[in-house]
C-alpha atoms as a PDB file:
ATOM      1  CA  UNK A   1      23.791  92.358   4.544  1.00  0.00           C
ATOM      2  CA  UNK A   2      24.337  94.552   7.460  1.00  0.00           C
ATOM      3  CA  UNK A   3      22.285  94.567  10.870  1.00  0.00           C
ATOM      4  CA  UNK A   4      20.871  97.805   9.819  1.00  0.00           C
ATOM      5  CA  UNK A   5      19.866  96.468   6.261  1.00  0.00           C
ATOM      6  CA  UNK A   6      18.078  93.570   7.841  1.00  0.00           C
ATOM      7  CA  UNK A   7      16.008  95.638   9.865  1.00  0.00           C
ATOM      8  CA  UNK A   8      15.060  98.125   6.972  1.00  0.00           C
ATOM      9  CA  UNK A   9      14.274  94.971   5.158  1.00  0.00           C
ATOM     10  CA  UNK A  10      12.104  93.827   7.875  1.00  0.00           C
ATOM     11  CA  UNK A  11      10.277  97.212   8.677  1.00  0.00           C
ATOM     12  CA  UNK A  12       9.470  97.313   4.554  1.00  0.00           C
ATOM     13  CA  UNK A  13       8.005  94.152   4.751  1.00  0.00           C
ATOM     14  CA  UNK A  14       5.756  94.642   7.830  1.00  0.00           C
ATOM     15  CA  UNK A  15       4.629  97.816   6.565  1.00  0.00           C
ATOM     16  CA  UNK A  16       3.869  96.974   3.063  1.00  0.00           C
ATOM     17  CA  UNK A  17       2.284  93.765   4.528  1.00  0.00           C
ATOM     18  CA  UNK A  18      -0.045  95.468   6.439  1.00  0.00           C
ATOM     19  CA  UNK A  19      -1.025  98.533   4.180  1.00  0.00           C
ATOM     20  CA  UNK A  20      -1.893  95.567   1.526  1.00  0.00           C
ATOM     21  CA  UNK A  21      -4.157  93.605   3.757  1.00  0.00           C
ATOM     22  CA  UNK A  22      -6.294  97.106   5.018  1.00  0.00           C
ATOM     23  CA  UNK A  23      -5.450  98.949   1.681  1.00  0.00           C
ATOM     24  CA  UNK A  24      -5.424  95.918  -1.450  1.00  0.00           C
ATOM     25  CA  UNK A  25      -2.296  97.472  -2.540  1.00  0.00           C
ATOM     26  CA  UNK A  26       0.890  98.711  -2.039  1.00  0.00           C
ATOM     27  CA  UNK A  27       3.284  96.096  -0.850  1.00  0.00           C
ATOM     28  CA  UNK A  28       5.497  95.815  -3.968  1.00  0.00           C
ATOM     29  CA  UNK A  29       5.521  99.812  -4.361  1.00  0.00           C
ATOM     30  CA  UNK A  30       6.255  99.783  -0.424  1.00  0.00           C
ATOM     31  CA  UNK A  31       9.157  97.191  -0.101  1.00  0.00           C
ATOM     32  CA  UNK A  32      10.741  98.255  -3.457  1.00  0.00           C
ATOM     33  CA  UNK A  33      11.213 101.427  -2.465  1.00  0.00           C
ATOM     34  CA  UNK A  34      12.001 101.252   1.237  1.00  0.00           C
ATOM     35  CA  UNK A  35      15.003  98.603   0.256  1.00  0.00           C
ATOM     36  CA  UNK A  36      15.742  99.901  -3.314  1.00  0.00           C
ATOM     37  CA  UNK A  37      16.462 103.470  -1.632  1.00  0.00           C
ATOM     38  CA  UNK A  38      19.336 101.438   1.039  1.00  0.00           C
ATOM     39  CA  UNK A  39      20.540  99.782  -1.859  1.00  0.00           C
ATOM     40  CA  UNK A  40      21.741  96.608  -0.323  1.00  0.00           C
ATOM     41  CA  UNK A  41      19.670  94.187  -2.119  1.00  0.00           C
ATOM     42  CA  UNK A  42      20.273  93.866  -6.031  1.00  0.00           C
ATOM     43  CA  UNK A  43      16.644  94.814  -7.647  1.00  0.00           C
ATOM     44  CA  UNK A  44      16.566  91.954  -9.584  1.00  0.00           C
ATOM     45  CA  UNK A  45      16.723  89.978  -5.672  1.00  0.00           C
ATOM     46  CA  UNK A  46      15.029  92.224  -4.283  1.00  0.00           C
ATOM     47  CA  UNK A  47      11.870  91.578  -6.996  1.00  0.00           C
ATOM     48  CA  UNK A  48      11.662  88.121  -6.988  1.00  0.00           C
ATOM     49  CA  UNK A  49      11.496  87.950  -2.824  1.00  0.00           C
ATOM     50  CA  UNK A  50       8.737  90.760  -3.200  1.00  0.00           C
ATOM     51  CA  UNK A  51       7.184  88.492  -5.419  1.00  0.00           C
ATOM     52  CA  UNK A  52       7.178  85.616  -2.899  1.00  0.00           C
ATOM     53  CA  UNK A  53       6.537  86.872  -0.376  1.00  0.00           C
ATOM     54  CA  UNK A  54       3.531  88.995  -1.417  1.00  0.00           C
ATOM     55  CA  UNK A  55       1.899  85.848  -2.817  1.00  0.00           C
ATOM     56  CA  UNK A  56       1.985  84.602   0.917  1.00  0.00           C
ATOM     57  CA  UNK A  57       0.472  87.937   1.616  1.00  0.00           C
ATOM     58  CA  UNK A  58      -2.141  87.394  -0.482  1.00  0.00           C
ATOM     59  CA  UNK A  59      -3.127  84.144   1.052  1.00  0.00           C
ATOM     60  CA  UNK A  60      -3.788  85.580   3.867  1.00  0.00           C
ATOM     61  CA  UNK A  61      -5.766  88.436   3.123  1.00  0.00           C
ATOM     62  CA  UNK A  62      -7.633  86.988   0.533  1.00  0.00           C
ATOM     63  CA  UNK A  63      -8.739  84.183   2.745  1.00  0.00           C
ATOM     64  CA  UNK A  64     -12.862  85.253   2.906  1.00  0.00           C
ATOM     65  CA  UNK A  65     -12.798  87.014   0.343  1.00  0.00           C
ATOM     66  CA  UNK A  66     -12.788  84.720  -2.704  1.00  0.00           C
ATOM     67  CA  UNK A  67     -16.941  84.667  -3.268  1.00  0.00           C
ATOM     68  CA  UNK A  68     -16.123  88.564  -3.847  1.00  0.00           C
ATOM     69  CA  UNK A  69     -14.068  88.635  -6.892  1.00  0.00           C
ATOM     70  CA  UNK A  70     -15.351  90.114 -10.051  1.00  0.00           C
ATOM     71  CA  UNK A  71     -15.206  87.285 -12.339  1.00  0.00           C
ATOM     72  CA  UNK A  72     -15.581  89.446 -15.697  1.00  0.00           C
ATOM     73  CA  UNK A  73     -12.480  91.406 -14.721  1.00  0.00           C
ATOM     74  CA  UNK A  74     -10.209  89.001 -13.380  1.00  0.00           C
ATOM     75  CA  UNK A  75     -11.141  87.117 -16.333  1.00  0.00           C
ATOM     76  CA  UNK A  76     -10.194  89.784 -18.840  1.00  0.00           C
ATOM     77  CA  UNK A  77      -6.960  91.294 -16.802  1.00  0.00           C
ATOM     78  CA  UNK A  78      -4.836  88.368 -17.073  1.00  0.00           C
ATOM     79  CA  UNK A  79      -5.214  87.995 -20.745  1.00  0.00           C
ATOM     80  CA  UNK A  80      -2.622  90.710 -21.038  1.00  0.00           C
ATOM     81  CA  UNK A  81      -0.796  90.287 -18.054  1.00  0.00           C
ATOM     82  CA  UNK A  82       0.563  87.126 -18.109  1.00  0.00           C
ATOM     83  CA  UNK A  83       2.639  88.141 -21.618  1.00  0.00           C
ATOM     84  CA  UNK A  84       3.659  91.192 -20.537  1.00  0.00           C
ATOM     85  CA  UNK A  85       4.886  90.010 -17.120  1.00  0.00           C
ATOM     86  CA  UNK A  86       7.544  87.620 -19.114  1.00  0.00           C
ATOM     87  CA  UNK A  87       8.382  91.096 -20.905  1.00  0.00           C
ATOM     88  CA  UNK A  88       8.518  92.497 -18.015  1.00  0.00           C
ATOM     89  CA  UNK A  89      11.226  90.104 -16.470  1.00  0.00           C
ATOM     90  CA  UNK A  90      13.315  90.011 -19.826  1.00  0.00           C
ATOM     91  CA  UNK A  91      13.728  93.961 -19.416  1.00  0.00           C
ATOM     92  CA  UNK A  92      15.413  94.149 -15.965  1.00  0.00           C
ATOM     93  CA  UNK A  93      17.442  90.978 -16.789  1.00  0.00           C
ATOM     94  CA  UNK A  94      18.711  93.222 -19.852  1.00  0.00           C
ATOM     95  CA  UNK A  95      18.806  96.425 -18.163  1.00  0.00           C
ATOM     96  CA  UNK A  96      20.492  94.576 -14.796  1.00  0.00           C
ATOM     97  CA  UNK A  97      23.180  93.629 -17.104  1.00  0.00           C
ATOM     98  CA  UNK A  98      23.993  96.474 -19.284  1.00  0.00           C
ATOM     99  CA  UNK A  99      22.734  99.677 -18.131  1.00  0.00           C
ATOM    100  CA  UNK A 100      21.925  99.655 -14.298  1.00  0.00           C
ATOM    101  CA  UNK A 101      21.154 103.131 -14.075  1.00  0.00           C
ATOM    102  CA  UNK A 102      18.775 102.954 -16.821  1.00  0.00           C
ATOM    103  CA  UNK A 103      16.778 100.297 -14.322  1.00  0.00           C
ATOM    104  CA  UNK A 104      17.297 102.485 -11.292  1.00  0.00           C
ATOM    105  CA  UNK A 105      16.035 105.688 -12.855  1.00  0.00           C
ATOM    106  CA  UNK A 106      13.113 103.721 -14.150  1.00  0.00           C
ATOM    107  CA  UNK A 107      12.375 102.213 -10.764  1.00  0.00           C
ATOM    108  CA  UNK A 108      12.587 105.717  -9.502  1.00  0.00           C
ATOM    109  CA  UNK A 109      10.205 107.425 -11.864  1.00  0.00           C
ATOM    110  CA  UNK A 110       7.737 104.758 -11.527  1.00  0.00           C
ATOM    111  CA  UNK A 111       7.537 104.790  -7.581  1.00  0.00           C
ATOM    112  CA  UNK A 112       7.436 108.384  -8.001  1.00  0.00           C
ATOM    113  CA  UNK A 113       4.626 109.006 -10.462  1.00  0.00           C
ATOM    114  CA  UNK A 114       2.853 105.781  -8.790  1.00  0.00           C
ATOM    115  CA  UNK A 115       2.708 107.451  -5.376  1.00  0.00           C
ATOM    116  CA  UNK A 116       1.522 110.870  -7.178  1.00  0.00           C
ATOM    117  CA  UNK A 117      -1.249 108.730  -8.640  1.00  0.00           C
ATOM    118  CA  UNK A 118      -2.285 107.913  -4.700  1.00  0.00           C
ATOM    119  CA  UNK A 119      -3.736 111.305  -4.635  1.00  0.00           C
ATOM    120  CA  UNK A 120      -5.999 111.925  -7.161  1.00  0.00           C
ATOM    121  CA  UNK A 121      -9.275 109.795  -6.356  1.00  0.00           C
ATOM    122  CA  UNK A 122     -10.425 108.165  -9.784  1.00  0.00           C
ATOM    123  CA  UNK A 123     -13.587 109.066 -10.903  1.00  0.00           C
ATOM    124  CA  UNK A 124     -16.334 106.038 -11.189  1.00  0.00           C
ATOM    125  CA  UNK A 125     -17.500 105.220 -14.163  1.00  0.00           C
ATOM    126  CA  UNK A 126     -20.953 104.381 -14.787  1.00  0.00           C
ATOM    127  CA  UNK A 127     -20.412 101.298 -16.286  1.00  0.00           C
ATOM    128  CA  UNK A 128     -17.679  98.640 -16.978  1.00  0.00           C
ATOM    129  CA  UNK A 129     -15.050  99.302 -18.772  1.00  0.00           C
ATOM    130  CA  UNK A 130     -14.523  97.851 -22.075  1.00  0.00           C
ATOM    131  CA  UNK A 131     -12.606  94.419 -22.864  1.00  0.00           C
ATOM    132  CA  UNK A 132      -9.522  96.541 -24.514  1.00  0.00           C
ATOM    133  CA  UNK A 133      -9.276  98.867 -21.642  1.00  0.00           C
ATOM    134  CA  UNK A 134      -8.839  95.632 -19.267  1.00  0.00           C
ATOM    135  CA  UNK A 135      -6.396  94.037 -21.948  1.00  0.00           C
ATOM    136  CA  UNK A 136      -4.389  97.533 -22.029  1.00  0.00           C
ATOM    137  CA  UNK A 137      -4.225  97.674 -17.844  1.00  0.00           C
ATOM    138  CA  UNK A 138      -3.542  94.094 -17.653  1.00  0.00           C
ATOM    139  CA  UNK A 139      -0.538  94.532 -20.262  1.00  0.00           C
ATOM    140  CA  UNK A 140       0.548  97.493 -18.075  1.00  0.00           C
ATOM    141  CA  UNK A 141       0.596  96.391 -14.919  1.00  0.00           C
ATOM    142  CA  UNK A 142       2.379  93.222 -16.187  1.00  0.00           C
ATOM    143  CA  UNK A 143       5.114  94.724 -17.699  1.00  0.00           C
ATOM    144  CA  UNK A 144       5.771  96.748 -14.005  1.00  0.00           C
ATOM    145  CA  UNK A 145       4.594  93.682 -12.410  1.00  0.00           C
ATOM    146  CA  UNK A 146       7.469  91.616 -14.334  1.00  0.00           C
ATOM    147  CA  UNK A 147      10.181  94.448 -13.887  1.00  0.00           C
ATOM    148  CA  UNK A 148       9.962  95.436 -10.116  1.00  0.00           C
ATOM    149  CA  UNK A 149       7.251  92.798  -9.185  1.00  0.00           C
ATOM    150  CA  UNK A 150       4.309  96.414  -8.132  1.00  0.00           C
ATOM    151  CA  UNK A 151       1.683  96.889 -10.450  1.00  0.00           C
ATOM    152  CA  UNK A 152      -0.474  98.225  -7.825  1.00  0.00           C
ATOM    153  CA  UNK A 153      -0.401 101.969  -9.477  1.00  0.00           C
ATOM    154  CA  UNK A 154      -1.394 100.946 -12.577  1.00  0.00           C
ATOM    155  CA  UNK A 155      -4.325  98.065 -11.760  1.00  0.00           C
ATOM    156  CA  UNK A 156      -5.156  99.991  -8.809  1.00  0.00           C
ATOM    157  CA  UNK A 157      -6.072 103.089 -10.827  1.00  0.00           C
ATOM    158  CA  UNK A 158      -8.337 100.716 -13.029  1.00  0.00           C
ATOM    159  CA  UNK A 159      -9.820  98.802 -10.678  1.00  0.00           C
ATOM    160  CA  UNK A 160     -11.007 101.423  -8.690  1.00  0.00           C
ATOM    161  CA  UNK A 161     -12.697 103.541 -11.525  1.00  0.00           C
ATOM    162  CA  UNK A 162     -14.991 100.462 -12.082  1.00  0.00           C
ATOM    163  CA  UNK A 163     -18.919 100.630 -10.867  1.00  0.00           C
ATOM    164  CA  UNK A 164     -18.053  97.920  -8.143  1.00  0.00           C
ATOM    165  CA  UNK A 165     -18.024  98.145  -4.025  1.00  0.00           C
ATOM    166  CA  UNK A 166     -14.868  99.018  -2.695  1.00  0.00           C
ATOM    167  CA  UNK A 167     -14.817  95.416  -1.132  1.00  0.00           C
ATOM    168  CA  UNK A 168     -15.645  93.567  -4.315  1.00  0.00           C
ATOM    169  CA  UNK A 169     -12.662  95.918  -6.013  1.00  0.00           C
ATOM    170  CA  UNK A 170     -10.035  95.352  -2.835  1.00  0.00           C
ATOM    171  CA  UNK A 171     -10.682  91.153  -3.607  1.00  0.00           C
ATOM    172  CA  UNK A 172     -10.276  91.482  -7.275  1.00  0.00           C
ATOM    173  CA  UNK A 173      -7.228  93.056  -6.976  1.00  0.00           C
ATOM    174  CA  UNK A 174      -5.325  90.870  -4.241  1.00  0.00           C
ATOM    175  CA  UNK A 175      -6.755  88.326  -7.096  1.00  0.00           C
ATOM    176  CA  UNK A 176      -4.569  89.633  -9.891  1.00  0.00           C
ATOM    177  CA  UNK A 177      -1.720  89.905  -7.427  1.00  0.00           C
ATOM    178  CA  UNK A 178      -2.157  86.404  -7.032  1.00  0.00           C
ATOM    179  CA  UNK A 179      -1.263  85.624 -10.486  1.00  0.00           C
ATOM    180  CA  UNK A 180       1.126  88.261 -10.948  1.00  0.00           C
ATOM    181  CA  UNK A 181       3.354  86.901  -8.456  1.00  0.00           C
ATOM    182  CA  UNK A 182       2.768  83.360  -9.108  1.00  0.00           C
ATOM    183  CA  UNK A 183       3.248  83.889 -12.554  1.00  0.00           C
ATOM    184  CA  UNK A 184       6.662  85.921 -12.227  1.00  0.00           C
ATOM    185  CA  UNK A 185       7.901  83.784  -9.487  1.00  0.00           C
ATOM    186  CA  UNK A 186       7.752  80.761 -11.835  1.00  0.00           C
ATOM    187  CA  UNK A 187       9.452  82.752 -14.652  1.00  0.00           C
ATOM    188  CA  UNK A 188      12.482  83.531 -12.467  1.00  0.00           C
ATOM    189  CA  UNK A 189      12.335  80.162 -11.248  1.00  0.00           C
ATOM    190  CA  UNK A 190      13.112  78.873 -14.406  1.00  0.00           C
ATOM    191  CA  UNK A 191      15.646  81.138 -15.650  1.00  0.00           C
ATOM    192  CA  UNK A 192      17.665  80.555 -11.679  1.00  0.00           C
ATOM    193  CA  UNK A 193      16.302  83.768  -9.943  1.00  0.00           C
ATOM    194  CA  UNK A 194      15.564  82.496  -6.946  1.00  0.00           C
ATOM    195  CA  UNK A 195      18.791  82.131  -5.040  1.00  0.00           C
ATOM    196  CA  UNK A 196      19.988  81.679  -1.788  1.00  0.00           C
ATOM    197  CA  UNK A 197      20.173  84.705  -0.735  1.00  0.00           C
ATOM    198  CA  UNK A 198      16.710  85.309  -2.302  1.00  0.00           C
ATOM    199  CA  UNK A 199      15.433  82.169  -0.149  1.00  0.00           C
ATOM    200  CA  UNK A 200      16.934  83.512   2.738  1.00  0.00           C
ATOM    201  CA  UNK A 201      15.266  86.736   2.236  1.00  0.00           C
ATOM    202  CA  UNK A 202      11.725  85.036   2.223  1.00  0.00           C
ATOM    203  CA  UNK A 203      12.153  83.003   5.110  1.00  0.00           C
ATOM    204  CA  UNK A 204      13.122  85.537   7.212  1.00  0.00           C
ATOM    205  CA  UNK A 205      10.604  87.932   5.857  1.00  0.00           C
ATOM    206  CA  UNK A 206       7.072  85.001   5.980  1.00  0.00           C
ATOM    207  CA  UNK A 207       6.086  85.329   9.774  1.00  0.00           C
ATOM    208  CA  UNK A 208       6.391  88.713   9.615  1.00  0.00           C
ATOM    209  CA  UNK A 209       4.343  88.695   6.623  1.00  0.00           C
ATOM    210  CA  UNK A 210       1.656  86.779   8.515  1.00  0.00           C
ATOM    211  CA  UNK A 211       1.747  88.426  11.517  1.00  0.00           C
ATOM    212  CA  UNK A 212       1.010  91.995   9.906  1.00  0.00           C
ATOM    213  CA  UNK A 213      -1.379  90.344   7.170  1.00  0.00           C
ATOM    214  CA  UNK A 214      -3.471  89.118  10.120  1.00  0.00           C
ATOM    215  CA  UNK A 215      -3.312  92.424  11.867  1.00  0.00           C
ATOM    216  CA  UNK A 216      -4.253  94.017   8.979  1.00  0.00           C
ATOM    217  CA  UNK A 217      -7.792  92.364   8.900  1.00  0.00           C
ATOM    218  CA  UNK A 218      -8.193  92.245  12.748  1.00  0.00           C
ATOM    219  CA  UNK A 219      -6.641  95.645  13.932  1.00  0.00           C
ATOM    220  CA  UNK A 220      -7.252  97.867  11.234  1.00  0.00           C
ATOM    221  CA  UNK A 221      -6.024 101.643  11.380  1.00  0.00           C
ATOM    222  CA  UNK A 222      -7.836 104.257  13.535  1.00  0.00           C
ATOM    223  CA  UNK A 223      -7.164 106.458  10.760  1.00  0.00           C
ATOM    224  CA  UNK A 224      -9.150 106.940   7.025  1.00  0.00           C
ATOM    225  CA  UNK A 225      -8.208 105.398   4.154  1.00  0.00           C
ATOM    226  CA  UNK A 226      -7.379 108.820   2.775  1.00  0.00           C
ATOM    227  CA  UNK A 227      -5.172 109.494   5.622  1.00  0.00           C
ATOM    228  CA  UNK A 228      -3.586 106.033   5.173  1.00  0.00           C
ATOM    229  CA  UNK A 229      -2.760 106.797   1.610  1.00  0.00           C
ATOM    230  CA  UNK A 230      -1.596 110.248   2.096  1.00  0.00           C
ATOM    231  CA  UNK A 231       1.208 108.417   4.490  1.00  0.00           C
ATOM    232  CA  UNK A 232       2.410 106.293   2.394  1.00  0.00           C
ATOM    233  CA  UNK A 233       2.140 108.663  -0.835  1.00  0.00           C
ATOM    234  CA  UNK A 234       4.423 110.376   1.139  1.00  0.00           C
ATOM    235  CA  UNK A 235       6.660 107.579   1.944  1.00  0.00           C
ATOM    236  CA  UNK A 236       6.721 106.333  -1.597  1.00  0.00           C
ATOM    237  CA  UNK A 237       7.069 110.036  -3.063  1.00  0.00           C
ATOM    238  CA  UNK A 238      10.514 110.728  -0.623  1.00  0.00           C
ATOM    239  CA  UNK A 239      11.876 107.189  -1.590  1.00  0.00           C
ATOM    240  CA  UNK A 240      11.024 107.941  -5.355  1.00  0.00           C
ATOM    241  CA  UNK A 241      13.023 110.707  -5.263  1.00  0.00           C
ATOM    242  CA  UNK A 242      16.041 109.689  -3.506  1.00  0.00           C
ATOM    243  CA  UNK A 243      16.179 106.718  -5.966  1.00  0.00           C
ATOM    244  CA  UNK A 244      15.829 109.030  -8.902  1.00  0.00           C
ATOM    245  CA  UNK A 245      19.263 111.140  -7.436  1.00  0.00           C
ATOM    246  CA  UNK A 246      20.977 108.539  -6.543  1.00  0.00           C
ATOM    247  CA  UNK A 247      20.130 106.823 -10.320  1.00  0.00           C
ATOM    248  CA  UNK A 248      21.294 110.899 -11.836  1.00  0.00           C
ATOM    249  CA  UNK A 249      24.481 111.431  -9.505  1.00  0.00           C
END
């Protein structure tokens, strides 16, 4: 990798670091599209070191937070995540192989309809949401969570229409990421995904990964949330789109 491609790398990773540990979400979406748009990391690379090193996120920001998960939900989500992750890996492995622009197009739709989805608050419902609806988003999220290691559209959407506090909601889902990345790391583990040049990716990417987690929780924005996810809709929408042309051209 260039100079220039290392410092994209490491301005995706601080970024998407930090809007996880004020936001709950995002970093997958973030560093996937930042470094899928340069296009000097392969995506099947570049997924498994968002993978690790968003676990390590996770860690971080989660520490305090653990008596505030929602035990009935992170019960139920995993059910159908942890299949569909595997399905989710076996599809870019395929697509990697034989039909790369197939896997960048898709890439490119999904950060682009995932970053739409940042703008439409979901509407509360009154009460829980059924034991299938949690199966479906779990299966969801872990087929995107297996393919480009960011499920945060999809379980963010869900989590966030439940009749929870926004802090019980924000824990639950750095819960699920937890697993999601655990779970996919160990997947690509055993099929030889994580490479040298994958390793090399997380080590230079962890203390900027703590550094920005912990600034997250002790230097939060002097901005909204709403304002927060209007900038990075934005960020995600433009990087969306330049993946989709670049996928079409």
């Amino acid at each position: 990798m260039e100079p220039i491609s290392w410092l994209i790398y490491a301005a995706a990773v601080f970024l998407g670091s930090y809007v996880q540990s004020v936001a709950g979400f995002a970093m997958g979406m973030i560093v996937i599209a930042i470094c899928g748009a340069e296009g000097s990391i392969s995506l099947p690379e570049l997924a498994a070191t968002v993978s690790l090193i968003s676990f390590a996120n996770i860690v971080v920001a989660i520490k305090g937070r653990i008596a505030l998960i929602d035990r009935p939900l992170i019960s139920w989500l995993p059910v159908g995540q942890l299949p569909a992750i595997a399905i989710g890996v076996w599809l870019m492995t395929v697509l990697d192989k034989n039909a790369q622009w197939t896997l960048q197009l898709l890439l490119g739709v999904f950060i682009t309809f995932g970053s739409l989805s940042m703008i439409v608050r979901p509407v509360r419902h009154v009460q829980r949401s059924p034991r299938f609806a949690c199966l479906a988003a779990g299966i969801g999220g872990g087929i995107f969570g297996g393919m480009f290691s960011a499920s945060g559209p999809i379980i963010a959407w869900f989590a966030y229409r439940q009749p929870l506090e926004i802090a019980v909601i924000r824990a639950t889902i750095l819960t699920y990421f937890a697993i999601s990345t655990l779970t996919r790391s160990a997947i690509v583990g055993v099929q030889g995904g994580l490479t040298e040049h994958v390793m090399r990716l997380v080590l230079v990417a962890l203390p900027i990964v703590f550094v920005s987690s912990w600034l997250g929780k002790v230097l939060r924005p002097a901005i909204s949330d709403a304002a927060l996810k209007r900038i990075i809709f934005t960020l995600l929408l433009l990087m969306g789109l330049t993946i989709v042309l670049r996928a079409l051209v």
